[in-house]
Protein backbone atom coordinates (compact mmCIF):
# COMPACT_ATOMS: atom_id res chain seq x y z
CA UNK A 1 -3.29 -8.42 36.21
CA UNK A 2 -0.31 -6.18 37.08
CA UNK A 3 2.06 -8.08 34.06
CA UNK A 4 -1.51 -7.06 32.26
CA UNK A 5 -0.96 -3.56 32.85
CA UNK A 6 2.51 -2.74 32.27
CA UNK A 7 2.22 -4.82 28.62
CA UNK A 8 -0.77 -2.74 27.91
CA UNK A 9 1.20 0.97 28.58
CA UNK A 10 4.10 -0.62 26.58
CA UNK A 11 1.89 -1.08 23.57
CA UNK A 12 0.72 2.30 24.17
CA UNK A 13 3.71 3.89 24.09
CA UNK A 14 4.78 2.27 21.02
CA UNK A 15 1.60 3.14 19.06
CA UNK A 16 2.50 6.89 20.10
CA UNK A 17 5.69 6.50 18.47
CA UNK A 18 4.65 4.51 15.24
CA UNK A 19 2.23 6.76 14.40
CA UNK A 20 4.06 9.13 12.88
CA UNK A 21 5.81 6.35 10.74
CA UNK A 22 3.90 5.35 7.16
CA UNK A 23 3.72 2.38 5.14
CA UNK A 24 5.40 2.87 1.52
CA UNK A 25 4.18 0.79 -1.42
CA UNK A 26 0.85 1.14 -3.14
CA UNK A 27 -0.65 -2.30 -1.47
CA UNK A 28 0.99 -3.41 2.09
CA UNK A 29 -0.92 -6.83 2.64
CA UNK A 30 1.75 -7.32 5.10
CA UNK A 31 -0.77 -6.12 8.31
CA UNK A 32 0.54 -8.94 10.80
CA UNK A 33 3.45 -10.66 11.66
CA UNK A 34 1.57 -13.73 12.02
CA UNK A 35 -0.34 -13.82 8.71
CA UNK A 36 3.10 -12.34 6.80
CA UNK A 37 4.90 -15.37 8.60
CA UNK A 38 2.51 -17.81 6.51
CA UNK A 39 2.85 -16.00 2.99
CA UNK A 40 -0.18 -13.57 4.08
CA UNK A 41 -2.44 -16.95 3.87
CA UNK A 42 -4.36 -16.40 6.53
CA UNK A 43 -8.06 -15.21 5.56
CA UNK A 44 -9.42 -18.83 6.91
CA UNK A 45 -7.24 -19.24 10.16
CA UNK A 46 -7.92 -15.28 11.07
CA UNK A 47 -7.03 -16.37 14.69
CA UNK A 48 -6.04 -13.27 16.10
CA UNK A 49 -6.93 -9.84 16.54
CA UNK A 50 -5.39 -9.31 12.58
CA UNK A 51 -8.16 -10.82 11.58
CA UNK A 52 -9.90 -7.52 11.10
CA UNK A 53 -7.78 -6.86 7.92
CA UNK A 54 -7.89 -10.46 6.77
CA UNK A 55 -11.00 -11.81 7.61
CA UNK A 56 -13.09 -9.60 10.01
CA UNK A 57 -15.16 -12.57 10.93
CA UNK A 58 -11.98 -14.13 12.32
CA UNK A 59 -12.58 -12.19 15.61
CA UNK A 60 -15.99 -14.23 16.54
CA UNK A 61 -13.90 -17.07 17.99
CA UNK A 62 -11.27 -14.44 20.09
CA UNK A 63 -11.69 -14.69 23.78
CA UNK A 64 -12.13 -11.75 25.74
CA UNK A 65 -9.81 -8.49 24.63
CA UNK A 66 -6.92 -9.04 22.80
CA UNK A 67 -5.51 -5.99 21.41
CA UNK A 68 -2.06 -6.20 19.44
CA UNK A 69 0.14 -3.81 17.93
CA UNK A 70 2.57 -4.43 15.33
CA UNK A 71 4.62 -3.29 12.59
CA UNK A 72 6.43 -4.35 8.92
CA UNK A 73 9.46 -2.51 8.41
CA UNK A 74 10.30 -2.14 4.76
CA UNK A 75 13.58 -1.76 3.36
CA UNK A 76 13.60 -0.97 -0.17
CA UNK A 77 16.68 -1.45 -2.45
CA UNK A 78 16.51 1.88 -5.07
CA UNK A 79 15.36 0.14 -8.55
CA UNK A 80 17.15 0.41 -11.20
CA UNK A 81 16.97 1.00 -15.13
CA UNK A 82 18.49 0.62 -18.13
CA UNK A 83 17.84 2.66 -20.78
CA UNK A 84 16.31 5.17 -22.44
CA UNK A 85 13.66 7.36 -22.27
CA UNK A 86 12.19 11.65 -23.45
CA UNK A 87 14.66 13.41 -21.81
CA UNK A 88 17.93 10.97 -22.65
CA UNK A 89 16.63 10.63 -26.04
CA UNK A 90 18.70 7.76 -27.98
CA UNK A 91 21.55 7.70 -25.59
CA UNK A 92 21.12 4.69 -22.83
CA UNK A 93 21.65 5.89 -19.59
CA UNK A 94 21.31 4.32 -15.78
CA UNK A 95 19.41 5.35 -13.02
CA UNK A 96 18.80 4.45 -9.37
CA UNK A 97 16.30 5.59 -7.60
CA UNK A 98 16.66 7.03 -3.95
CA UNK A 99 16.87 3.58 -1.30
CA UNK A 100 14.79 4.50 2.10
CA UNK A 101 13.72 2.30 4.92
CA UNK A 102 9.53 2.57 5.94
CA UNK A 103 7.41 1.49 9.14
CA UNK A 104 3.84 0.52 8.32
CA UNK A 105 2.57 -0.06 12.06
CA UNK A 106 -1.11 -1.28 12.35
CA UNK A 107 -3.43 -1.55 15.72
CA UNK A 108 -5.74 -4.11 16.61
CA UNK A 109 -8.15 -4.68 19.40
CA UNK A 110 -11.16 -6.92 19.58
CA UNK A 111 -13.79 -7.60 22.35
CA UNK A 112 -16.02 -10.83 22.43
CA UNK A 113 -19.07 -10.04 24.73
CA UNK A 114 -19.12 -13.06 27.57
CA UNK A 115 -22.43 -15.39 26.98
CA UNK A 116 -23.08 -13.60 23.68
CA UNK A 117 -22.13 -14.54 20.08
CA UNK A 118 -21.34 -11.11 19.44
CA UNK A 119 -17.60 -9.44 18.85
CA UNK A 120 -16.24 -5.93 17.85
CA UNK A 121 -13.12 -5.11 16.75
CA UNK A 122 -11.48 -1.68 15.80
CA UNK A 123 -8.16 -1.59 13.43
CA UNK A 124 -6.01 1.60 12.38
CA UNK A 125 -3.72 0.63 9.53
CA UNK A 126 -1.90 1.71 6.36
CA UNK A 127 -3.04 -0.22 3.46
CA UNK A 128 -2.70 1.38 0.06
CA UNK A 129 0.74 3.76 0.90
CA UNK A 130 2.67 4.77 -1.88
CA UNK A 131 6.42 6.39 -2.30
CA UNK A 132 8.75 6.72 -4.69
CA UNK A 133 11.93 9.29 -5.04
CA UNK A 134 14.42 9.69 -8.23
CA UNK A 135 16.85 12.54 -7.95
CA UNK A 136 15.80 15.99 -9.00
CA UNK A 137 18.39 15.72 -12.34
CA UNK A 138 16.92 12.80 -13.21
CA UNK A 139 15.70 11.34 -16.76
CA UNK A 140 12.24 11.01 -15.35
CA UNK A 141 11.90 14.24 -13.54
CA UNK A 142 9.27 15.60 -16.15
CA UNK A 143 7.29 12.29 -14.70
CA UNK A 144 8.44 12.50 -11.43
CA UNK A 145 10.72 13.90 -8.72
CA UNK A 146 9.11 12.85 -5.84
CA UNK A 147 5.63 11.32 -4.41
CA UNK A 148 4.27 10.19 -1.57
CA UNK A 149 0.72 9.00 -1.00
CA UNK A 150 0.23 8.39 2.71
CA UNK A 151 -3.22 6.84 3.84
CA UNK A 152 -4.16 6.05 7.08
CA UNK A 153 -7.31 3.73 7.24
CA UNK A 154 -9.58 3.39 10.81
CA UNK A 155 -12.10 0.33 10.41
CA UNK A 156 -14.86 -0.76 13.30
CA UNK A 157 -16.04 -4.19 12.73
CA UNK A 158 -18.93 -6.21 14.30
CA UNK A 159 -19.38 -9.66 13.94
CA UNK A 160 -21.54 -12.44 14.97
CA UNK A 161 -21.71 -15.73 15.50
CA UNK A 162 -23.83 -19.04 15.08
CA UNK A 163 -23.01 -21.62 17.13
CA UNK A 164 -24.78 -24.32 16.18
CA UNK A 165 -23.20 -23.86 12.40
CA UNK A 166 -19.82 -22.64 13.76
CA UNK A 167 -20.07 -20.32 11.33
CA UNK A 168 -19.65 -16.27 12.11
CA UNK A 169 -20.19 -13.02 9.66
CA UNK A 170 -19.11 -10.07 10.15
CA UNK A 171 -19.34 -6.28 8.65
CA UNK A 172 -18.02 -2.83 9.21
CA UNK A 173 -16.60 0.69 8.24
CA UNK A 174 -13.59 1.80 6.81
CA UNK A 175 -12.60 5.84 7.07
CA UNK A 176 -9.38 6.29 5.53
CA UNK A 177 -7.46 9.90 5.61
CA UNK A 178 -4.80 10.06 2.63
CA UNK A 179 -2.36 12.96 2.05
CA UNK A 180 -0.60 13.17 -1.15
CA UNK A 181 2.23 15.38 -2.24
CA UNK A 182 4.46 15.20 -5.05
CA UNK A 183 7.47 16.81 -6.89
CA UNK A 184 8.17 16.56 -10.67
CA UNK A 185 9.68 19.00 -13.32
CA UNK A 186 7.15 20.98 -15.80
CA UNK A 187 7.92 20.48 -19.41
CA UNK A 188 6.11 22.18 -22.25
CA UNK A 189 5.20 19.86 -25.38
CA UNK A 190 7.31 19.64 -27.91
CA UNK A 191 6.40 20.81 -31.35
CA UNK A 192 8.59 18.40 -32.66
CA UNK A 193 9.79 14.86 -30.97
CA UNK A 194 13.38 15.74 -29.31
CA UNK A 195 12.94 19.27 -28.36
CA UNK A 196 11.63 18.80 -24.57
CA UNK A 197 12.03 22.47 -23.16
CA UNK A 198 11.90 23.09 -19.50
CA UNK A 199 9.38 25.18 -18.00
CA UNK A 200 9.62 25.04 -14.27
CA UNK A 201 9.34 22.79 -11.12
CA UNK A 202 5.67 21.53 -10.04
CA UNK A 203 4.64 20.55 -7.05
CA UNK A 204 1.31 19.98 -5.16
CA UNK A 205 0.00 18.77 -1.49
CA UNK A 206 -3.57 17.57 -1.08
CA UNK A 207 -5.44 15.73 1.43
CA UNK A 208 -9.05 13.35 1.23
CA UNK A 209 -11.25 11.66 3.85
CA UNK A 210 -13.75 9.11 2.33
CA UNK A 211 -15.80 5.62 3.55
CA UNK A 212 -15.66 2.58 2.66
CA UNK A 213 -17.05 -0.70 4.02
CA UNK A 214 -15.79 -4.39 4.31
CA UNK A 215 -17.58 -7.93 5.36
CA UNK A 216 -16.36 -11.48 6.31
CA UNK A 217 -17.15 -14.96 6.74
CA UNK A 218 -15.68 -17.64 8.77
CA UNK A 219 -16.83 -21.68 8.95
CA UNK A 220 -15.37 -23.98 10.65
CA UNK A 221 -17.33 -27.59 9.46
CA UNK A 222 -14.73 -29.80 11.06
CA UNK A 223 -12.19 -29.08 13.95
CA UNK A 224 -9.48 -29.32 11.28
CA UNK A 225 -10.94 -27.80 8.87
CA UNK A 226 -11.81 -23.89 7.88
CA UNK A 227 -13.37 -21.45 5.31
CA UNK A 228 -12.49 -17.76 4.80
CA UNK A 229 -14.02 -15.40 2.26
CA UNK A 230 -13.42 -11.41 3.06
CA UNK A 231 -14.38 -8.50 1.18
CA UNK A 232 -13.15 -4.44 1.42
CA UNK A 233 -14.46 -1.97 -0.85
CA UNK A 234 -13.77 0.33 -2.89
CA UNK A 235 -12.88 3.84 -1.46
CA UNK A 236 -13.04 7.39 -4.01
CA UNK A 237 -10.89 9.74 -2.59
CA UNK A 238 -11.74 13.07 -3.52
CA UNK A 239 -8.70 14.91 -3.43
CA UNK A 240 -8.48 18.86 -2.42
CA UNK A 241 -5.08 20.62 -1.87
CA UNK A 242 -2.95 23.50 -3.02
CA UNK A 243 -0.31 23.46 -5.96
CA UNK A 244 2.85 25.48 -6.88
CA UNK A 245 5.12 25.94 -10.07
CA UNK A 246 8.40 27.83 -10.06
CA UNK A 247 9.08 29.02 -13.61
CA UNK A 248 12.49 28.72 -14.29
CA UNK A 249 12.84 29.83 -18.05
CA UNK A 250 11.25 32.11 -20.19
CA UNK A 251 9.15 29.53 -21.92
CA UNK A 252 7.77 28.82 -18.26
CA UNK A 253 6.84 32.50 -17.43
CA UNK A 254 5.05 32.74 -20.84
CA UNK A 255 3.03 29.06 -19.66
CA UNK A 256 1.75 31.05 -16.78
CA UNK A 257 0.66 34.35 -18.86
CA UNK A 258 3.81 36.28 -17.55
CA UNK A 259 5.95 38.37 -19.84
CA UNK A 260 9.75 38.25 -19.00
CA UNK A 261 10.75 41.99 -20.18
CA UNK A 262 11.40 42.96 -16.74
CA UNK A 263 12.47 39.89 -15.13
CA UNK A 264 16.08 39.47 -14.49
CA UNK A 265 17.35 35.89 -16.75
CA UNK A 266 18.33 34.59 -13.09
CA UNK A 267 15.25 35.25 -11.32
CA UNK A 268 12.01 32.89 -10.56
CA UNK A 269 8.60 33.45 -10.14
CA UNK A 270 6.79 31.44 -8.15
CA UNK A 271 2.19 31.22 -8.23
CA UNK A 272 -0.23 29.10 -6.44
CA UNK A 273 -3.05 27.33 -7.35
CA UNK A 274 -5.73 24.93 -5.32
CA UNK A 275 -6.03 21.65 -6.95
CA UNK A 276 -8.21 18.78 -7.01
CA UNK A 277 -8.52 15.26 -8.33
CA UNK A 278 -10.23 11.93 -7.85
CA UNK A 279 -8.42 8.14 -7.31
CA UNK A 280 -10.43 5.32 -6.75
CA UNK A 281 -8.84 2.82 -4.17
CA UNK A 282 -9.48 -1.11 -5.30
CA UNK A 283 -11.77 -2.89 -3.83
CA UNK A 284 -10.58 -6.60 -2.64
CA UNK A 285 -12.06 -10.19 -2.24
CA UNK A 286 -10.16 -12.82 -0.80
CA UNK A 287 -10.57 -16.39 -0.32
CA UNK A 288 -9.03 -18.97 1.48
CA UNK A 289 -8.97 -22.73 3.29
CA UNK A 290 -7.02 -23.89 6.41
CA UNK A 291 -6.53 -27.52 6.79
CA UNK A 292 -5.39 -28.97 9.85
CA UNK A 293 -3.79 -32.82 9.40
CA UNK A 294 -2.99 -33.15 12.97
CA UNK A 295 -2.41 -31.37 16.08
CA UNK A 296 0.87 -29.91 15.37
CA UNK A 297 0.19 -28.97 11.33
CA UNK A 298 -1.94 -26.25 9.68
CA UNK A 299 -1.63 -25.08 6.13
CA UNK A 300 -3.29 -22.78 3.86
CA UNK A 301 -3.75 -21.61 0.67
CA UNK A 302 -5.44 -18.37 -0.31
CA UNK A 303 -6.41 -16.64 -3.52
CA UNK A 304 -7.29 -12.53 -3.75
CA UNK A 305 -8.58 -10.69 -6.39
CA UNK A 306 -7.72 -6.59 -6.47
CA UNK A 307 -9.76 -4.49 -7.91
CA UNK A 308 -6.86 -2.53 -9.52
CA UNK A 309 -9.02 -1.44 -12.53
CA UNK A 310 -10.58 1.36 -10.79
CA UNK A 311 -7.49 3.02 -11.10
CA UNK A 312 -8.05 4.14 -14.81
CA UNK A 313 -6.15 7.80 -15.21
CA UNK A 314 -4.91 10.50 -12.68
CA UNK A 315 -5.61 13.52 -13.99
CA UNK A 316 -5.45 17.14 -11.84
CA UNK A 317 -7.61 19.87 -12.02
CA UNK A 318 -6.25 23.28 -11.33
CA UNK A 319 -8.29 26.39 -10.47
CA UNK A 320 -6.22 29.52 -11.15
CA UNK A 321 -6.07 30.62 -14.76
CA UNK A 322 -2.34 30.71 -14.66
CA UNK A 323 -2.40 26.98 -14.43
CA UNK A 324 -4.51 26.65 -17.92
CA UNK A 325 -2.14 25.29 -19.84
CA UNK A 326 -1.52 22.00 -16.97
CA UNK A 327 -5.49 21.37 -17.05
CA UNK A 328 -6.81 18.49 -19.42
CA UNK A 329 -3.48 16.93 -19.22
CA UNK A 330 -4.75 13.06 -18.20
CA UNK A 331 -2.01 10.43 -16.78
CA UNK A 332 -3.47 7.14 -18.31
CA UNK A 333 -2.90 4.01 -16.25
CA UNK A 334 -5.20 1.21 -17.49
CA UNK A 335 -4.69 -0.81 -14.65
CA UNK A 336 -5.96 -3.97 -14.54
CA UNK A 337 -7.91 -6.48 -11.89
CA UNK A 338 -5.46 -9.45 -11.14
CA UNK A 339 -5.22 -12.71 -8.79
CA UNK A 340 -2.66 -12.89 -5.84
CA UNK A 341 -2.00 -16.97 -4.79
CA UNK A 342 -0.40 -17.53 -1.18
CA UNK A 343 0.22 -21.00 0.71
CA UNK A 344 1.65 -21.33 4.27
CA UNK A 345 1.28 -22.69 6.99
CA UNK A 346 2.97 -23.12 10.79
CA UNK A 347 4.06 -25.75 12.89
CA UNK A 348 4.01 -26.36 16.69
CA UNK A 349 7.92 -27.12 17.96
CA UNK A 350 6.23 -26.73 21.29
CA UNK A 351 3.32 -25.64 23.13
CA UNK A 352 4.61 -22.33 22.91
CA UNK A 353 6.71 -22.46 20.23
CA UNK A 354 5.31 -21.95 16.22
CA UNK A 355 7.48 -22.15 13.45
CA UNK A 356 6.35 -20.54 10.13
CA UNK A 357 6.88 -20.37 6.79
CA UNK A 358 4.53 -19.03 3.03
CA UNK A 359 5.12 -18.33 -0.27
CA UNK A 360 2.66 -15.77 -2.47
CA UNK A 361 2.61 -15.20 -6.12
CA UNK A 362 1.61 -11.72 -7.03
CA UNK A 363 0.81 -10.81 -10.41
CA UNK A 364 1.79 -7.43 -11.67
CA UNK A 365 -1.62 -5.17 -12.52
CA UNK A 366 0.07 -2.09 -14.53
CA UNK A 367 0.32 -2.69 -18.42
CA UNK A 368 3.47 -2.42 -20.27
CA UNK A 369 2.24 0.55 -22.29
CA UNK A 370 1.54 2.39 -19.56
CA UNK A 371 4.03 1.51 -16.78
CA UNK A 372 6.91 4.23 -15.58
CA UNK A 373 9.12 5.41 -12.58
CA UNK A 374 6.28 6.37 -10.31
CA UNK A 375 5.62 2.65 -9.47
CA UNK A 376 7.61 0.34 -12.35
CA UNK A 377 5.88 -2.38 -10.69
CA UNK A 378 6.63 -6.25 -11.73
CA UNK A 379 4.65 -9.69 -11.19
CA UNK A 380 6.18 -10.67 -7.43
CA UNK A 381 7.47 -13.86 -6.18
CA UNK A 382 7.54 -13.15 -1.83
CA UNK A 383 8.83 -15.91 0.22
CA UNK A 384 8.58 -15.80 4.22
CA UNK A 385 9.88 -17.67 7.44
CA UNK A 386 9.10 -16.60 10.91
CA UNK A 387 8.43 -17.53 14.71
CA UNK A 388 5.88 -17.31 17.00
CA UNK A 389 6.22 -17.37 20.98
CA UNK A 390 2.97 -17.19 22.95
CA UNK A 391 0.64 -18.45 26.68
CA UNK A 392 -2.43 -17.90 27.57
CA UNK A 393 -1.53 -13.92 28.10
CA UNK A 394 0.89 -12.48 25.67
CA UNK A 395 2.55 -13.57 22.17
CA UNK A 396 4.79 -12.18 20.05
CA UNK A 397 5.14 -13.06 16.46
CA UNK A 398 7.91 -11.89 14.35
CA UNK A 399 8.44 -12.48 10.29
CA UNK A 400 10.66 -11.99 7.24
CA UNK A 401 9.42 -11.61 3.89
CA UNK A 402 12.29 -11.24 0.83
CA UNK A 403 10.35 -10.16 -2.30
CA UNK A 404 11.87 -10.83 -5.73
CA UNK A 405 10.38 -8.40 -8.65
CA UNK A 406 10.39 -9.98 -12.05
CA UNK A 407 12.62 -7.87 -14.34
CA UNK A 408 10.40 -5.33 -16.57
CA UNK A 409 11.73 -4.50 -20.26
CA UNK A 410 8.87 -1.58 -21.39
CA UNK A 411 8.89 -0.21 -24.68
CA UNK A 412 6.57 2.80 -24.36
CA UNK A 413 8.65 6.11 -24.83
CA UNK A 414 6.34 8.91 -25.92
CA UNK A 415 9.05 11.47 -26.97
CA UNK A 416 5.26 14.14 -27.50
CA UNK A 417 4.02 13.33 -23.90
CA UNK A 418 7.14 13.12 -22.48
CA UNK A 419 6.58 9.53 -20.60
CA UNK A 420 7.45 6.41 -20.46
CA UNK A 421 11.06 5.15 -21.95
CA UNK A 422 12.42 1.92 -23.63
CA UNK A 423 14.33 -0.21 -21.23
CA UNK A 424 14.26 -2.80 -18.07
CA UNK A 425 13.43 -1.62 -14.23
CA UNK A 426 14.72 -3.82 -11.73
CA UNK A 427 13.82 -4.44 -7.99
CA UNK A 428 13.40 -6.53 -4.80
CA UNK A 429 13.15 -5.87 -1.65
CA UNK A 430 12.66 -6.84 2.35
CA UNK A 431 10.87 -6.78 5.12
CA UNK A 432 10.50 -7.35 8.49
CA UNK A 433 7.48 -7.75 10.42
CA UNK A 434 6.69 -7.97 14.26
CA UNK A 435 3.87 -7.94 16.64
CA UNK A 436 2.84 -8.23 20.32
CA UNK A 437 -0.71 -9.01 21.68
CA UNK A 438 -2.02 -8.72 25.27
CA UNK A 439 -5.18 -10.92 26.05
CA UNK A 440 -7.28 -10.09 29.06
């Protein structure tokens, strides 16, 4: 009990620290080391208290309290591109975007009541984080400077289970808090293509709190032999914040109905504005089979849809009347729903011992026609290896993930809208993932 104890402070004390650490990336499915281990296939095993983002029901067939706390850290080459694109005109140039280094930590605890087929489970998380920097002189700084879209999602789970089918459900709520800021340079609209004129930097900070729900199902007909199928929601954050712009040149001061007569040519004028938008988080359903061939052996394969055609345009609305002429000034993104494919599986060295290994194929969900340098995503090919050490108390679970983005080549350059270029964005990146878990 006493070994009990002192684990349990240590995983408080690092949950104090990691939560002021985000997740960066638009999706982190990496939300245990065990599951990221295995390729992320893990939404029929769902063996420990991770199972609440993978398969909720999972946590039917825990023992006791487990609670866990882990973390992916992702390090994130800068991309790169070749090219052109408004601002560079016809002349190729190449840029690199800002490298950084992110900690997406997640929280897990479960309860199964003794004698009773019933289990709880509450999980705080990152899931759908998003950040992306470019220098301020940047070709793409009338797209972007800067963003950052950091969500933190709390989710309470109960589940049940039927014995006599070894089969268990399981539903709950999801509350997730975002807070999204972001940087770019304001340029009017040309009146004819080539002739971008600057008016002044933007920048904004909002904040949303919204519900969502998920649900899970776990059946186990034979020993060796599972079913997984999970579901999350979607999630409309309604977005409320406060927005700035600096006008920098005349043009700019004349955008926000200011005259220049008395300005000094190296002054700036600075005006506020509250702001508000709308983005629709995806809604997920995964499904998966573990196999078991014998007592040392268990692979999976798993297949998830993503919702990503909820995201449709991002469009702000701003409420001063010096803002006018940035209202009705839609982003279209067009994304589309697509399938992610995973296979892993782990292998007992010893009792105590698990060696692990995955592989997951994730197809790209942004169009070419409407793809840019706030997320020039690419279809994904992730391989993983890890370890896992563990009794009948603790275990510890560590991973590696290397992610290799297919190159993009877009040719969408919008020399009126000032988006989009003509070139190839390149990427990969890595991560690390650990976790400890404390079972009473």
């Amino acid at each position: 009990m006493k070994n009990k104890l002192v684990a349990t402070c240590m995983l408080a004390t690092l949950a104090g620290t990691a939560s002021f650490a985000l997740a960066a990336g638009l999706k982190v499915n990496e939300q245990g080391a065990k599951a990221m281990a295995m390729g992320n296939a893990f939404t029929a095993q769902a063996d420990d208290p991770s199972a609440l983002f993978y398969n909720p029901a999972g946590i039917s067939f825990l023992k006791g309290t487990q609670v866990s706390l882990g973390s992916t850290t992702i390090y994130v080459p800068s991309t790169e591109f070749r090219g052109t694109t408004p601002l560079s005109g016809t002349t190729p140039v190449f840029e690199k975007a800002k490298e950084d280094i992110f900690i997406a930590p997640a929280f897990y605890v479960t309860h199964s009541f003794e004698g009773q087929p019933v289990s709880i489970g509450l999980a705080v998380n990152a899931i759908y984080p998003l950040a992306k920097s470019w220098d301020d002189s940047s070709v793409f700084r009338a797209e972007v400077m800067n963003i950052e879209v950091k969500p933190i999602n709390f989710q309470s789970t109960v589940a049940y289970r039927f014995d006599n089918w070894n089969l268990s459900v399981a539903a709950g709520l999801d509350v997730t808090y975002a807070i999204v800021t972001m940087q770019k340079a304001a340029y009017a609209t040309p009146t004819t293509p080539g002739t971008a004129y600057e008016l002044g930097n933007m920048g904004l900070d909002a904040t949303a709190t919204d519900l969502g729900w998920n649900a899970g199902l776990k059946w186990k007909p034979l020993p060796n032999l599972s079913f997984g199928v999970a579901y999350r929601s979607e999630i409309e954050l309604k977005l409320e914040g406060d927005a700035n712009f600096l006008a920098t040149t005349p043009l700019g001061y004349t955008a926000i109905g200011m005259t220049t007569g008395a300005t000094s040519p190296y002054s700036r004028t600075r005006v506020s504005s509250t702001v508000s938008s709308t983005v629709t988080l995806p809604d997920s359903l995964a499904m998966g089979v573990a196999w078991q061939p014998n007592d040392k052996l268990t692979v999976e394969f798993d297949a998830e849809r993503t919702g990503w055609s909820s995201l449709e345009k991002l469009d702000f609305k701003f409420d001063s009347p010096q803002f006018a002429s940035f209202n009705n000034k839609p982003k279209p993104l067009k994304w589309e729903d697509v399938w992610c494919y995973k296979v892993g599986g782990q292998y007992a060295l010893t009792k105590n011992i698990d060696l692990r290994a995955g592989y997951m194929y994730d197809k790209n969900p942004i169009p070419a026609d409407t793809l840019g340098p706030v997320l020039p995503d690419a279809t994904r090919h992730s391989f993983t290896i890890g370890q896992g050490f563990h009794n009948d108390v603790f275990a510890l679970d560590l991973a590696y993930m290397y992610t290799h983005f297919l190159d993009r080549t877009v040719n969408n350059q919008d020399m009126v809208e000032l988006r989009g270029a003509n070139g190839t964005y390149k990427s990969d990146a890595h991560l690390f993932g650990g976790s400890v878990t404390v079972k009473f």
